[in-house]
PDB file of N, CA and C in Angstrom:
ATOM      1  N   UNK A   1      -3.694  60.029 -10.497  1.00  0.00           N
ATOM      2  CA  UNK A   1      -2.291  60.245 -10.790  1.00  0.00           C
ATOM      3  C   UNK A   1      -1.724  59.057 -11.560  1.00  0.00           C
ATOM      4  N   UNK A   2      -2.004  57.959 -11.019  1.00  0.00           N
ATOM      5  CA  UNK A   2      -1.854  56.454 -11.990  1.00  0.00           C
ATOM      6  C   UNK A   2      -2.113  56.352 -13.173  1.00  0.00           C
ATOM      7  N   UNK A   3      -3.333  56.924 -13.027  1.00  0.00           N
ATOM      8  CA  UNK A   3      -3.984  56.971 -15.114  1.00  0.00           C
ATOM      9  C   UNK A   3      -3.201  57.957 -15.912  1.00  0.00           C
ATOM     10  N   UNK A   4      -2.403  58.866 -15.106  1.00  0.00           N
ATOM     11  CA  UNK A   4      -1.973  60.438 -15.877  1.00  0.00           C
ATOM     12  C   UNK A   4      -0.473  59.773 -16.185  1.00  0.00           C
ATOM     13  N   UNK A   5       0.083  59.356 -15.499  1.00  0.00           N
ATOM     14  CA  UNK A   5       1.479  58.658 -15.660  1.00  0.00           C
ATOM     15  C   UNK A   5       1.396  57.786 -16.700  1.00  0.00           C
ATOM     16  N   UNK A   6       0.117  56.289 -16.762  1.00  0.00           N
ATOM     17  CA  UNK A   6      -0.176  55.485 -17.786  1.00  0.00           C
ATOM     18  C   UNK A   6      -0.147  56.313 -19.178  1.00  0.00           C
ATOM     19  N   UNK A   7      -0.688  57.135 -19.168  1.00  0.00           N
ATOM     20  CA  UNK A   7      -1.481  57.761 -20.265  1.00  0.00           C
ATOM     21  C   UNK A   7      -0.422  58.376 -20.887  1.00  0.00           C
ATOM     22  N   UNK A   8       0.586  58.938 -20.197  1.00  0.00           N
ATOM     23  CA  UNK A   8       1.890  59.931 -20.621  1.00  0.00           C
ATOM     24  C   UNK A   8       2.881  59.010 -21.421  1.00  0.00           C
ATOM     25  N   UNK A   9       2.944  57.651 -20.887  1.00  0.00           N
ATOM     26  CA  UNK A   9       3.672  56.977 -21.330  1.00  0.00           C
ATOM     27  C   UNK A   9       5.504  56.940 -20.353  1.00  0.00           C
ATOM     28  N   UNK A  10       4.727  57.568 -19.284  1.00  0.00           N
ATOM     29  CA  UNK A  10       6.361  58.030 -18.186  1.00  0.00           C
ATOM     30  C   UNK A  10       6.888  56.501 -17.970  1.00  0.00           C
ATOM     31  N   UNK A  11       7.939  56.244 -17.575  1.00  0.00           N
ATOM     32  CA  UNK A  11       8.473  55.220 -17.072  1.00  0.00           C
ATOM     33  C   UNK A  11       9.429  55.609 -16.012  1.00  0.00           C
ATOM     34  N   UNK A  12       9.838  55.095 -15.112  1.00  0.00           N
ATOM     35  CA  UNK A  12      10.989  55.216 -13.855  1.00  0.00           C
ATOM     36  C   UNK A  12      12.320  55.674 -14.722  1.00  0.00           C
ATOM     37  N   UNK A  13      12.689  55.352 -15.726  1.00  0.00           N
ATOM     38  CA  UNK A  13      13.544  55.720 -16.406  1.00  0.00           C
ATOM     39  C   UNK A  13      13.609  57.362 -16.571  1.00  0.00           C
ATOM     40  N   UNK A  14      12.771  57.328 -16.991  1.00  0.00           N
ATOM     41  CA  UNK A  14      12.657  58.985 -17.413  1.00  0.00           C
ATOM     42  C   UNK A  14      12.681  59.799 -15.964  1.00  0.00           C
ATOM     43  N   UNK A  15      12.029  59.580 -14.965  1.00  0.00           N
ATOM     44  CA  UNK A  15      12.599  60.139 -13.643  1.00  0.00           C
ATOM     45  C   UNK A  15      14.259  60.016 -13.466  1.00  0.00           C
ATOM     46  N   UNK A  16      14.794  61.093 -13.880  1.00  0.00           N
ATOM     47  CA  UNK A  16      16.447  61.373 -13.424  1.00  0.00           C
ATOM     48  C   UNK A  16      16.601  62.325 -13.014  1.00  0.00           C
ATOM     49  N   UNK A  17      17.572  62.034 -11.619  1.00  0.00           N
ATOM     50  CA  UNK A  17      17.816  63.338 -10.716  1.00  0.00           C
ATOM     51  C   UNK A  17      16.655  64.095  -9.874  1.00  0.00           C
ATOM     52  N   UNK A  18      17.558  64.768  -9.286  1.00  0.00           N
ATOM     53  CA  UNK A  18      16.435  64.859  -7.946  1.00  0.00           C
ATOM     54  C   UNK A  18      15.282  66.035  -8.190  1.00  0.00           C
ATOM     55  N   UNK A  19      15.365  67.083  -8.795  1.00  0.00           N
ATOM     56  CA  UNK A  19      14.410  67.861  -9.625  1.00  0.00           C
ATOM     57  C   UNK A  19      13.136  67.124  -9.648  1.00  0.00           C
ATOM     58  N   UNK A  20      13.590  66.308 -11.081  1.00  0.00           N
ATOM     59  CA  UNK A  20      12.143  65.350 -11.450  1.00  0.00           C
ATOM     60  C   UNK A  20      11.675  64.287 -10.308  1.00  0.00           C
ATOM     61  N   UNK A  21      12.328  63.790  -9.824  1.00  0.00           N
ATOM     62  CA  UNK A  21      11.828  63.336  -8.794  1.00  0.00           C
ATOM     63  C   UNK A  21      10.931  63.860  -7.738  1.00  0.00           C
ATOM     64  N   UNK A  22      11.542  65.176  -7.612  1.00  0.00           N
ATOM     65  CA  UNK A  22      10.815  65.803  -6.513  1.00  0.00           C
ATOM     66  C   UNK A  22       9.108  66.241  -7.165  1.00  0.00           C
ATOM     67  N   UNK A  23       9.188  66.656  -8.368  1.00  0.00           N
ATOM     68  CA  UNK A  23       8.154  67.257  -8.683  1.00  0.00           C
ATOM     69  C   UNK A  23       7.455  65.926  -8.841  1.00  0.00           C
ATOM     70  N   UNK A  24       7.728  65.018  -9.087  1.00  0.00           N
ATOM     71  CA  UNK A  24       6.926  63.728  -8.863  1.00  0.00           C
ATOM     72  C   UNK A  24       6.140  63.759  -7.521  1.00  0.00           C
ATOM     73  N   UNK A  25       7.431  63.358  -6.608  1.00  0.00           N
ATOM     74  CA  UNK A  25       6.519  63.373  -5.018  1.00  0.00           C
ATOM     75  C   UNK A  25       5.692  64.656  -4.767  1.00  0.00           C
ATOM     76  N   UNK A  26       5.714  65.751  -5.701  1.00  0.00           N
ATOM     77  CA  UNK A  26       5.290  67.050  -4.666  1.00  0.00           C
ATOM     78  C   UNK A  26       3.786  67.037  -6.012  1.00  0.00           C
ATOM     79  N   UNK A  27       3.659  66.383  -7.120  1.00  0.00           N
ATOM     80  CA  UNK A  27       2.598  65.786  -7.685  1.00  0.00           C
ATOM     81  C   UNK A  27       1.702  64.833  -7.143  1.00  0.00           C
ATOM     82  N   UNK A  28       2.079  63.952  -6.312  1.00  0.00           N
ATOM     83  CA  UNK A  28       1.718  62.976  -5.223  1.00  0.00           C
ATOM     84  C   UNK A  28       0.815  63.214  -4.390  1.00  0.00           C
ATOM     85  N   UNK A  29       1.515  64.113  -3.576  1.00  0.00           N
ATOM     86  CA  UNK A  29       1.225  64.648  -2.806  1.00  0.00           C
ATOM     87  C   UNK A  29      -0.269  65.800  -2.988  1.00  0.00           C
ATOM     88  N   UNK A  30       0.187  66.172  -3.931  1.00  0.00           N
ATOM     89  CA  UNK A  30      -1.306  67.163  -4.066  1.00  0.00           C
ATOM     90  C   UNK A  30      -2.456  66.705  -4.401  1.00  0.00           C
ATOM     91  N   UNK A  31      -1.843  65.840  -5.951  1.00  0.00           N
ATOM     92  CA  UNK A  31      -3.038  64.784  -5.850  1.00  0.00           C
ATOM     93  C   UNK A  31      -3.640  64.088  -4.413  1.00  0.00           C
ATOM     94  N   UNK A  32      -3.309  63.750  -3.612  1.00  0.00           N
ATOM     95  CA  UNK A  32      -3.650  63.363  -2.251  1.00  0.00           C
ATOM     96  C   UNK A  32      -4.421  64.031  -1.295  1.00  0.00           C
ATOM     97  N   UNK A  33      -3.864  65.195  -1.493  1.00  0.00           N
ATOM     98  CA  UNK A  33      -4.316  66.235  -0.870  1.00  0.00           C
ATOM     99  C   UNK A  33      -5.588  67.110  -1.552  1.00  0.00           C
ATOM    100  N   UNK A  34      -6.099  67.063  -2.773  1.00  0.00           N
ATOM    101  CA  UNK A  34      -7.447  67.534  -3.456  1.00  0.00           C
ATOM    102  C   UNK A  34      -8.078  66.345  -2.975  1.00  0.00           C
ATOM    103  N   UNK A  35      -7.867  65.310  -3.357  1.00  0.00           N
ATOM    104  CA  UNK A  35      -8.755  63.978  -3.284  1.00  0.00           C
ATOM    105  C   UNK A  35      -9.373  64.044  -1.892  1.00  0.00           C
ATOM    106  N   UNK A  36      -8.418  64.506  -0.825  1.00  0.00           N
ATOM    107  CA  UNK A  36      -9.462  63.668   0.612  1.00  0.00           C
ATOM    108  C   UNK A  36      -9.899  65.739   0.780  1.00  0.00           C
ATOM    109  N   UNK A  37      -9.435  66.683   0.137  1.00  0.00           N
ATOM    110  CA  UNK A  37     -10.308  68.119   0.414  1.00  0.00           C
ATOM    111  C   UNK A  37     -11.711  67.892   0.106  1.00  0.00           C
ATOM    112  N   UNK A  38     -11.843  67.159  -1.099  1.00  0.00           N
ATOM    113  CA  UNK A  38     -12.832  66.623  -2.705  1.00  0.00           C
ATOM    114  C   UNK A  38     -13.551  65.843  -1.631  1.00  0.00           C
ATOM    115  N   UNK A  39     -13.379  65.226  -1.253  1.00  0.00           N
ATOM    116  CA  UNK A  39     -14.207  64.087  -0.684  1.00  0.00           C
ATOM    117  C   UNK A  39     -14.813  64.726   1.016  1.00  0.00           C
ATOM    118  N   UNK A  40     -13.797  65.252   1.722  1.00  0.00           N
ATOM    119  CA  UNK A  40     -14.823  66.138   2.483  1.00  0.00           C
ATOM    120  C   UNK A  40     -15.638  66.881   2.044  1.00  0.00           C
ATOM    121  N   UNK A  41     -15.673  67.470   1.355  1.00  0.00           N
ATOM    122  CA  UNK A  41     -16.606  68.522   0.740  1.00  0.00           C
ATOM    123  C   UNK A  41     -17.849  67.705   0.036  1.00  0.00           C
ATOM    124  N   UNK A  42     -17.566  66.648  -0.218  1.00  0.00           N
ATOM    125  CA  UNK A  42     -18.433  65.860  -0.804  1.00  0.00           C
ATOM    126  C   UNK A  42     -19.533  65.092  -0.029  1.00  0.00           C
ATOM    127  N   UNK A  43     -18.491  64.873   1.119  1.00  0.00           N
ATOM    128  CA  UNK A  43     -19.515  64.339   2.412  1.00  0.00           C
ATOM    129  C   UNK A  43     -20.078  65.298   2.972  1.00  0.00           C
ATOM    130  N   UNK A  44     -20.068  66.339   3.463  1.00  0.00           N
ATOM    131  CA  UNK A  44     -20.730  67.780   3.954  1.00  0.00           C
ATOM    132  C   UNK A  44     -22.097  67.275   2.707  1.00  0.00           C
ATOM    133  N   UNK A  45     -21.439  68.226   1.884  1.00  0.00           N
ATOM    134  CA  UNK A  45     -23.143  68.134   1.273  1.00  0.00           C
ATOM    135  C   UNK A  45     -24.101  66.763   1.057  1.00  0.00           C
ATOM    136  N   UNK A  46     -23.458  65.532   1.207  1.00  0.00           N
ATOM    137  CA  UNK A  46     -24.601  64.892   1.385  1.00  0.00           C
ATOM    138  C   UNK A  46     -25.330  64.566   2.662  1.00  0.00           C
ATOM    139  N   UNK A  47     -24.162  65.019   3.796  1.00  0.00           N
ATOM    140  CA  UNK A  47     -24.901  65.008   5.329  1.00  0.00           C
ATOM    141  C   UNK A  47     -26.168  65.805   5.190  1.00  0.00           C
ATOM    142  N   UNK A  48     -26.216  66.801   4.427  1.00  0.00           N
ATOM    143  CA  UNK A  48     -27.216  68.067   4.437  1.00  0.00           C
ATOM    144  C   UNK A  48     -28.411  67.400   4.277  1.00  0.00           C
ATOM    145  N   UNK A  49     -28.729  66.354   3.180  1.00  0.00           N
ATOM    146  CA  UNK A  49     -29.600  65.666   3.242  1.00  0.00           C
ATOM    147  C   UNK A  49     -30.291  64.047   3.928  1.00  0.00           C
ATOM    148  N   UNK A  50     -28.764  63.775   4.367  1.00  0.00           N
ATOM    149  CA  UNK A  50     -28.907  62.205   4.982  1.00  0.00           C
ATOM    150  C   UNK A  50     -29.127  62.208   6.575  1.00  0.00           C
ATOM    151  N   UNK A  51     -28.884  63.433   7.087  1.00  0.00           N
ATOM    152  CA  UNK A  51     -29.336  63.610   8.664  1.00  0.00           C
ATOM    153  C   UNK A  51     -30.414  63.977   8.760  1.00  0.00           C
ATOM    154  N   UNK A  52     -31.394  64.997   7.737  1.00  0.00           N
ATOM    155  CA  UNK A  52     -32.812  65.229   8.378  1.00  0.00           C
ATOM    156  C   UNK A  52     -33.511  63.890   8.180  1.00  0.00           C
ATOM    157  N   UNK A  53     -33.372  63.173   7.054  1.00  0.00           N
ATOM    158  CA  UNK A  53     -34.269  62.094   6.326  1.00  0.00           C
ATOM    159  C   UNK A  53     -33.602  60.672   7.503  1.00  0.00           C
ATOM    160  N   UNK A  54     -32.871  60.309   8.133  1.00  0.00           N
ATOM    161  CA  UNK A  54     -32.267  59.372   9.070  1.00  0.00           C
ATOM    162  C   UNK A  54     -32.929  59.991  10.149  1.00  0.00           C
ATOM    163  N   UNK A  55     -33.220  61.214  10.711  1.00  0.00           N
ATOM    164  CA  UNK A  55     -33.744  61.293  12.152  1.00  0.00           C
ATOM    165  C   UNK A  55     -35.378  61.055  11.498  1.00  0.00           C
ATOM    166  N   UNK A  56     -35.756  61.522  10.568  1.00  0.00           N
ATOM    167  CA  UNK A  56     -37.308  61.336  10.314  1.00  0.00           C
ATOM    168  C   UNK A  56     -37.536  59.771  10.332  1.00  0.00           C
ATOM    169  N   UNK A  57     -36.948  58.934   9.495  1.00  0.00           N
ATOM    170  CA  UNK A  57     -36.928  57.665   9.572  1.00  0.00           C
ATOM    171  C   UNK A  57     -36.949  57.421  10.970  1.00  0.00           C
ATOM    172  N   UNK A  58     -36.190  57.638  11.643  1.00  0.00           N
ATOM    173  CA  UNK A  58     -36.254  57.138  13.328  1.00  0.00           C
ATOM    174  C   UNK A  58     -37.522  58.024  13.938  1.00  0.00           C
ATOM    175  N   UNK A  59     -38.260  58.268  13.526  1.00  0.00           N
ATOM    176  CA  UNK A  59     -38.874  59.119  13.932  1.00  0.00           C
ATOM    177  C   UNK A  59     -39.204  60.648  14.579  1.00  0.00           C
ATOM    178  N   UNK A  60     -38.250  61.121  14.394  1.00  0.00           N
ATOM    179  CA  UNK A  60     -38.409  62.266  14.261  1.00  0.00           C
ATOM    180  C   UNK A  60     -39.077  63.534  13.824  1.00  0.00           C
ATOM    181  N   UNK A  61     -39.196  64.366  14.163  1.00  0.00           N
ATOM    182  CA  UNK A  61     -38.636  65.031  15.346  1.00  0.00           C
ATOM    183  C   UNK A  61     -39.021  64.693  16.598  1.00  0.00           C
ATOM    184  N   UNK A  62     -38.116  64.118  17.832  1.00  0.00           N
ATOM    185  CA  UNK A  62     -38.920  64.305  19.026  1.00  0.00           C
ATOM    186  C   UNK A  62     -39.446  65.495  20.033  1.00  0.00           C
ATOM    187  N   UNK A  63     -39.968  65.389  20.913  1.00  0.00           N
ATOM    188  CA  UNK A  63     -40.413  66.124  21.483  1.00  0.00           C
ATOM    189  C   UNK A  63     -40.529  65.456  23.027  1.00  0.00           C
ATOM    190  N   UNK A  64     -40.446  66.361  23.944  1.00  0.00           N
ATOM    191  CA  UNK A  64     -40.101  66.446  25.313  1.00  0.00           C
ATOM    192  C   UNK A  64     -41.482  65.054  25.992  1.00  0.00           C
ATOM    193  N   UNK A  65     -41.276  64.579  26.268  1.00  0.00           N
ATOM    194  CA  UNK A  65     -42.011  63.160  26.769  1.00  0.00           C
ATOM    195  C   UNK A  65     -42.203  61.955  26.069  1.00  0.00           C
ATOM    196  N   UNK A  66     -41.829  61.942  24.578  1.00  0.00           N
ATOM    197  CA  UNK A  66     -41.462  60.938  23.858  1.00  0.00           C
ATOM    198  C   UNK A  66     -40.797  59.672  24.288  1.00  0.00           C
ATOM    199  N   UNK A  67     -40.931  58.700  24.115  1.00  0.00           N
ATOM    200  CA  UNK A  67     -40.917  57.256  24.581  1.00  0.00           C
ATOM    201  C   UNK A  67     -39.666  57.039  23.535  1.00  0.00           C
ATOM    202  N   UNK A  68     -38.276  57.077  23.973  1.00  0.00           N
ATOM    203  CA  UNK A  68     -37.568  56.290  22.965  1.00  0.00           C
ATOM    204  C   UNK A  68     -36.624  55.441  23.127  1.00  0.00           C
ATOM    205  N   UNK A  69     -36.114  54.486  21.920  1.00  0.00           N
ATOM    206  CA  UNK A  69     -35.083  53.653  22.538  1.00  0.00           C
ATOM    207  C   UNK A  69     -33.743  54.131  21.601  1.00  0.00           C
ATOM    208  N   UNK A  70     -32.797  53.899  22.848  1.00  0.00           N
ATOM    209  CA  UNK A  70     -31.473  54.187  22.704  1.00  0.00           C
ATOM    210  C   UNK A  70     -30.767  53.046  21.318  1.00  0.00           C
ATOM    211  N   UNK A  71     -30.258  53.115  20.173  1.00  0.00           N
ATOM    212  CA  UNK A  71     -29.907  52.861  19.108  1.00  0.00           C
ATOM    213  C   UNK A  71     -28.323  52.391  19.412  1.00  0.00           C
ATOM    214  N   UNK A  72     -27.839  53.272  19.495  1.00  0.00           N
ATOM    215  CA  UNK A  72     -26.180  52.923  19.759  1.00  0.00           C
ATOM    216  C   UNK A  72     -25.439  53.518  21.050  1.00  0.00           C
ATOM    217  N   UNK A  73     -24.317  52.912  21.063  1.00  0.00           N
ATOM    218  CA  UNK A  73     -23.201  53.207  22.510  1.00  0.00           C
ATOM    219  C   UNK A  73     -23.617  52.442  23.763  1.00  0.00           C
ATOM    220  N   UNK A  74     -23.353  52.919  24.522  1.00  0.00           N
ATOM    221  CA  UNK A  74     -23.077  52.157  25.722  1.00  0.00           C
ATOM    222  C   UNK A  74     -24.227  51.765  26.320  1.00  0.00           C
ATOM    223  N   UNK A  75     -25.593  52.429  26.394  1.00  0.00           N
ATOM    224  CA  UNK A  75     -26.830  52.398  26.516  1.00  0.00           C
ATOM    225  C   UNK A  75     -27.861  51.722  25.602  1.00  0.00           C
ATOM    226  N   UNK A  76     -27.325  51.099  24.140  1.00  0.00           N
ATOM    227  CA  UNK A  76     -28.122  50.328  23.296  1.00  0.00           C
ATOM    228  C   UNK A  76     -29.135  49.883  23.781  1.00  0.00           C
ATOM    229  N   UNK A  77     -30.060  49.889  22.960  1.00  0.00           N
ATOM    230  CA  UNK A  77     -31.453  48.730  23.469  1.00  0.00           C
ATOM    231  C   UNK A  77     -32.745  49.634  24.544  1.00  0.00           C
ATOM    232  N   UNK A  78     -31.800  50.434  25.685  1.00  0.00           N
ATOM    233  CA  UNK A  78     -32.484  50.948  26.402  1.00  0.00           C
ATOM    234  C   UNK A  78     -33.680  51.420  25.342  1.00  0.00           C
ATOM    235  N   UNK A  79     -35.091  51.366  26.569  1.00  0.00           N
ATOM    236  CA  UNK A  79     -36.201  52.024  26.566  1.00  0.00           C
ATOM    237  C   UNK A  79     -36.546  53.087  27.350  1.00  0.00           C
ATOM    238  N   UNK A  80     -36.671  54.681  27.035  1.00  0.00           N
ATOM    239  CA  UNK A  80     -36.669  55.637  27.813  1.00  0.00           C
ATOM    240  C   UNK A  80     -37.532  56.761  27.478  1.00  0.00           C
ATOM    241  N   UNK A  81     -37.309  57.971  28.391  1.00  0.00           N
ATOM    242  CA  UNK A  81     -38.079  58.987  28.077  1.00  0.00           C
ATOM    243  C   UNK A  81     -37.644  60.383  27.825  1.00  0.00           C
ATOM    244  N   UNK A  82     -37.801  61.199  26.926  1.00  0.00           N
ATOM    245  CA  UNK A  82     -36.974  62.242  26.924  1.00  0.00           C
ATOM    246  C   UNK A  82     -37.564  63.443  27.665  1.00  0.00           C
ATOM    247  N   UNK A  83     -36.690  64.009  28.406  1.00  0.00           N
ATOM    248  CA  UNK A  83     -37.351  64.638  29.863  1.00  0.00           C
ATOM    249  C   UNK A  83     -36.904  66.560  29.521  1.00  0.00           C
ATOM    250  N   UNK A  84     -36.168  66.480  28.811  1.00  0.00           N
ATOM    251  CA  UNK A  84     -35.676  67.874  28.696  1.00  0.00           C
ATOM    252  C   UNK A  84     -34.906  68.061  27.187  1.00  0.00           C
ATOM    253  N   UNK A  85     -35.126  69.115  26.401  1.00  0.00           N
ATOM    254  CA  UNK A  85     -34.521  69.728  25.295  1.00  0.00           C
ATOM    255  C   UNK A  85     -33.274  69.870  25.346  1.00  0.00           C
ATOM    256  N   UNK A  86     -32.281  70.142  24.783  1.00  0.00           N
ATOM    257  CA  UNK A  86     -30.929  70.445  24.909  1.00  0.00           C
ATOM    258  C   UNK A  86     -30.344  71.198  23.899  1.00  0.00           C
ATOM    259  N   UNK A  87     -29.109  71.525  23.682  1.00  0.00           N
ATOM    260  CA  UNK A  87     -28.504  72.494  23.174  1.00  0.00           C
ATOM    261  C   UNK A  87     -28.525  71.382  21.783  1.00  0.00           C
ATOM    262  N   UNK A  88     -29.012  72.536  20.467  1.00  0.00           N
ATOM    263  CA  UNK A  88     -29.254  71.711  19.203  1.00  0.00           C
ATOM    264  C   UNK A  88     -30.208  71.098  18.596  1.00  0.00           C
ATOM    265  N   UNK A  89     -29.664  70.302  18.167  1.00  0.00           N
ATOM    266  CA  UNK A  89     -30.804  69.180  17.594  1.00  0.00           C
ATOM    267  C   UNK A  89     -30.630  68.099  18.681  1.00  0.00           C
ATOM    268  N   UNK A  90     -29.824  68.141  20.269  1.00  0.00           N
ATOM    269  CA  UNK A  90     -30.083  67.367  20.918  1.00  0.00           C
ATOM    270  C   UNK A  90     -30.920  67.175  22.393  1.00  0.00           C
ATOM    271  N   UNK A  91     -31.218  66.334  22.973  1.00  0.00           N
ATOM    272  CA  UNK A  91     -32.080  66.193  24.261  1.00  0.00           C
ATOM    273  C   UNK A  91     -31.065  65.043  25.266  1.00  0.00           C
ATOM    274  N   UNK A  92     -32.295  65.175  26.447  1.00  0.00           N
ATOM    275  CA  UNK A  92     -31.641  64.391  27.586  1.00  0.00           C
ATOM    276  C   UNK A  92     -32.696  63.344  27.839  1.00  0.00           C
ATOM    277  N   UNK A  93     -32.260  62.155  28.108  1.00  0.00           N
ATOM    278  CA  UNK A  93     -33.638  61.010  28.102  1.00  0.00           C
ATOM    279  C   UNK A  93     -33.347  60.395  29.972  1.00  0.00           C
ATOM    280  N   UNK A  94     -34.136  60.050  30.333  1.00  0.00           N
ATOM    281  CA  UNK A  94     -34.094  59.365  31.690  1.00  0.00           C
ATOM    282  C   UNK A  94     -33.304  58.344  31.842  1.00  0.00           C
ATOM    283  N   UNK A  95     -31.917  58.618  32.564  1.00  0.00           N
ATOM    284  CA  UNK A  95     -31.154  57.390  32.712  1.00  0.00           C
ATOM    285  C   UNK A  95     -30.890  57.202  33.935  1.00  0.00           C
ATOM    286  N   UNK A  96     -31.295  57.922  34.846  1.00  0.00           N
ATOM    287  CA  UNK A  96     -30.733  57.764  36.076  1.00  0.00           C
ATOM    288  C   UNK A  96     -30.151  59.402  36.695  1.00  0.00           C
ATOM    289  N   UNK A  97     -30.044  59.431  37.910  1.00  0.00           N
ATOM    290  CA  UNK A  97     -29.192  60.508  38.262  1.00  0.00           C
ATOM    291  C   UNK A  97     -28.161  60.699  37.992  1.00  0.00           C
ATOM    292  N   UNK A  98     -26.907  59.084  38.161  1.00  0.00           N
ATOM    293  CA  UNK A  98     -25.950  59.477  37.738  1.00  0.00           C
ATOM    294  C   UNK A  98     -25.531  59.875  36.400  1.00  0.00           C
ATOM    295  N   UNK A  99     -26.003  59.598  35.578  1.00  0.00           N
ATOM    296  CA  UNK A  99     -25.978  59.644  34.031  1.00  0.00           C
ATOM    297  C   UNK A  99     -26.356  61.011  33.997  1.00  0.00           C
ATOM    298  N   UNK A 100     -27.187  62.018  34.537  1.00  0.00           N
ATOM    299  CA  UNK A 100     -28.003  62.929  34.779  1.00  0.00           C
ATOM    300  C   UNK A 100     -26.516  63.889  35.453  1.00  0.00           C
ATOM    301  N   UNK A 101     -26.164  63.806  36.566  1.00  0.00           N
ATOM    302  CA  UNK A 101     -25.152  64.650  36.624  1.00  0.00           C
ATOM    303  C   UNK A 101     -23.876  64.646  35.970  1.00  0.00           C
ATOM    304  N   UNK A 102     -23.466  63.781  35.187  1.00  0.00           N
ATOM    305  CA  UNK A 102     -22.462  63.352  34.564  1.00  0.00           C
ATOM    306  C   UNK A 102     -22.012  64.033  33.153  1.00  0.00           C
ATOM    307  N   UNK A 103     -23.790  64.342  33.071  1.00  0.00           N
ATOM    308  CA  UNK A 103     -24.243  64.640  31.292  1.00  0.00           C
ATOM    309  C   UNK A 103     -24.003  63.610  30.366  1.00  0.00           C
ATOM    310  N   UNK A 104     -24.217  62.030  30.570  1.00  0.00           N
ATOM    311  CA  UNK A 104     -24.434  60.971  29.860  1.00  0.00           C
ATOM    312  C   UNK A 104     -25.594  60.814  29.668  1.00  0.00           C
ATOM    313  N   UNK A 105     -26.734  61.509  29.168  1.00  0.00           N
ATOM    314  CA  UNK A 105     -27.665  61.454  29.144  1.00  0.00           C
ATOM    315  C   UNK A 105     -28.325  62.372  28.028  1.00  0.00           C
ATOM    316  N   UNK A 106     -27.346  62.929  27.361  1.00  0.00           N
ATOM    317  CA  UNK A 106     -27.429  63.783  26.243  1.00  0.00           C
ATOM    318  C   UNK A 106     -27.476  63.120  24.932  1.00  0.00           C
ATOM    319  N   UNK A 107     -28.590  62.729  23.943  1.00  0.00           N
ATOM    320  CA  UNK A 107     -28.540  62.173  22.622  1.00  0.00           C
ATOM    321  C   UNK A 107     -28.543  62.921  21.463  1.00  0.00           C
ATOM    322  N   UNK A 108     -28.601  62.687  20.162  1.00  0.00           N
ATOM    323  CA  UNK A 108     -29.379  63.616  19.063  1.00  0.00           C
ATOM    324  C   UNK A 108     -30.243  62.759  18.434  1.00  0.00           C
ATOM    325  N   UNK A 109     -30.780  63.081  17.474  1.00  0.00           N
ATOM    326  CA  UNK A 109     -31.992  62.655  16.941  1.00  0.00           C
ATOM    327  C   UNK A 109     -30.881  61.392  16.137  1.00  0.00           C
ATOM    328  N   UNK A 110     -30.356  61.104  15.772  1.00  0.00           N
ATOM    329  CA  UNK A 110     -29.589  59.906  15.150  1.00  0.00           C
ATOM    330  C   UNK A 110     -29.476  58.929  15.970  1.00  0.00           C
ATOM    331  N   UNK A 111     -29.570  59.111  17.152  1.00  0.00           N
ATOM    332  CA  UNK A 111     -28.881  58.259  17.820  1.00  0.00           C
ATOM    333  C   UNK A 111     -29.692  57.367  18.938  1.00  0.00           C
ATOM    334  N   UNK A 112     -31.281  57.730  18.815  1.00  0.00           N
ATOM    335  CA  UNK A 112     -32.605  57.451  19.224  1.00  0.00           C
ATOM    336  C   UNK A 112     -33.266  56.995  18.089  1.00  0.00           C
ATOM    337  N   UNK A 113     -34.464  56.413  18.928  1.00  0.00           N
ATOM    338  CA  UNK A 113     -36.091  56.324  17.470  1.00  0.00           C
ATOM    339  C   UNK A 113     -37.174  56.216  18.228  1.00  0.00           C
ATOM    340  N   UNK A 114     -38.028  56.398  17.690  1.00  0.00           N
ATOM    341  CA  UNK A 114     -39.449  56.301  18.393  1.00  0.00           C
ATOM    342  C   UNK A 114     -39.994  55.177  18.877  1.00  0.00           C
ATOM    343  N   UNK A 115     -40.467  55.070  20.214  1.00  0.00           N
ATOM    344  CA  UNK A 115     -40.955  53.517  20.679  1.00  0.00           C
ATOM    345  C   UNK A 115     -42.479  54.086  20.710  1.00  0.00           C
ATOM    346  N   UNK A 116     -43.261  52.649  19.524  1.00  0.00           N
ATOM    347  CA  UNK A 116     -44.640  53.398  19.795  1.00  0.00           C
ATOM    348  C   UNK A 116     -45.252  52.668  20.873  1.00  0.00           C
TER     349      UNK A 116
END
């Protein structure tokens, strides 16, 4: 919107009365509003490719007795085992009972890696 104003040669001057003004802000505004539509849409499709190739890097795919360590959140660092499949692309790794009835014990493949 900056470059389109530069380019026009507009100045604050030439905004008079509330009309032009408005269609200014309601120009603003849309511009604003494509830009962050534009840019979700932009991030979608590169998730499509940056989540299979990030869980493969971590090693992936796991599978039910896999040895792994916890990557991020509250559990970092941990070394564990994944004991059961889960809804998705996610599983449940051995943390304890309480973690176990709680359902803190639920990861996805991002958020693990393979301990060899």
């Amino acid at each position: 919107m900056a470059a389109t104003i530069k380019e026009t040669g507009m100045t604050f001057a030439m905004i008079q009365g509330t009309p032009m003004l408005l269609r200014c802000l309601l120009g603003l505004l849309s511009v604003g509003a494509l830009g962050f539509i534009s840019g979700c849409f932009a991030a979608a499709i590169v998730s499509i490719f940056l989540i299979p190739w990030r869980s493969h890097v971590n090693g992936g795919p796991f599978k039910v007795g896999d040895q792994v360590q916890i990557i991020n959140g509250h559990h970092r660092g941990t070394v564990t085992r994944i004991y059961a499949l889960w809804q998705g692309n996610t599983f449940r790794v051995e943390l304890g009972l309480e973690a176990k009835a709680a359902f803190k014990d639920i990861f996805t493949q991002l958020q693990v890696m393979r301990v060899n």
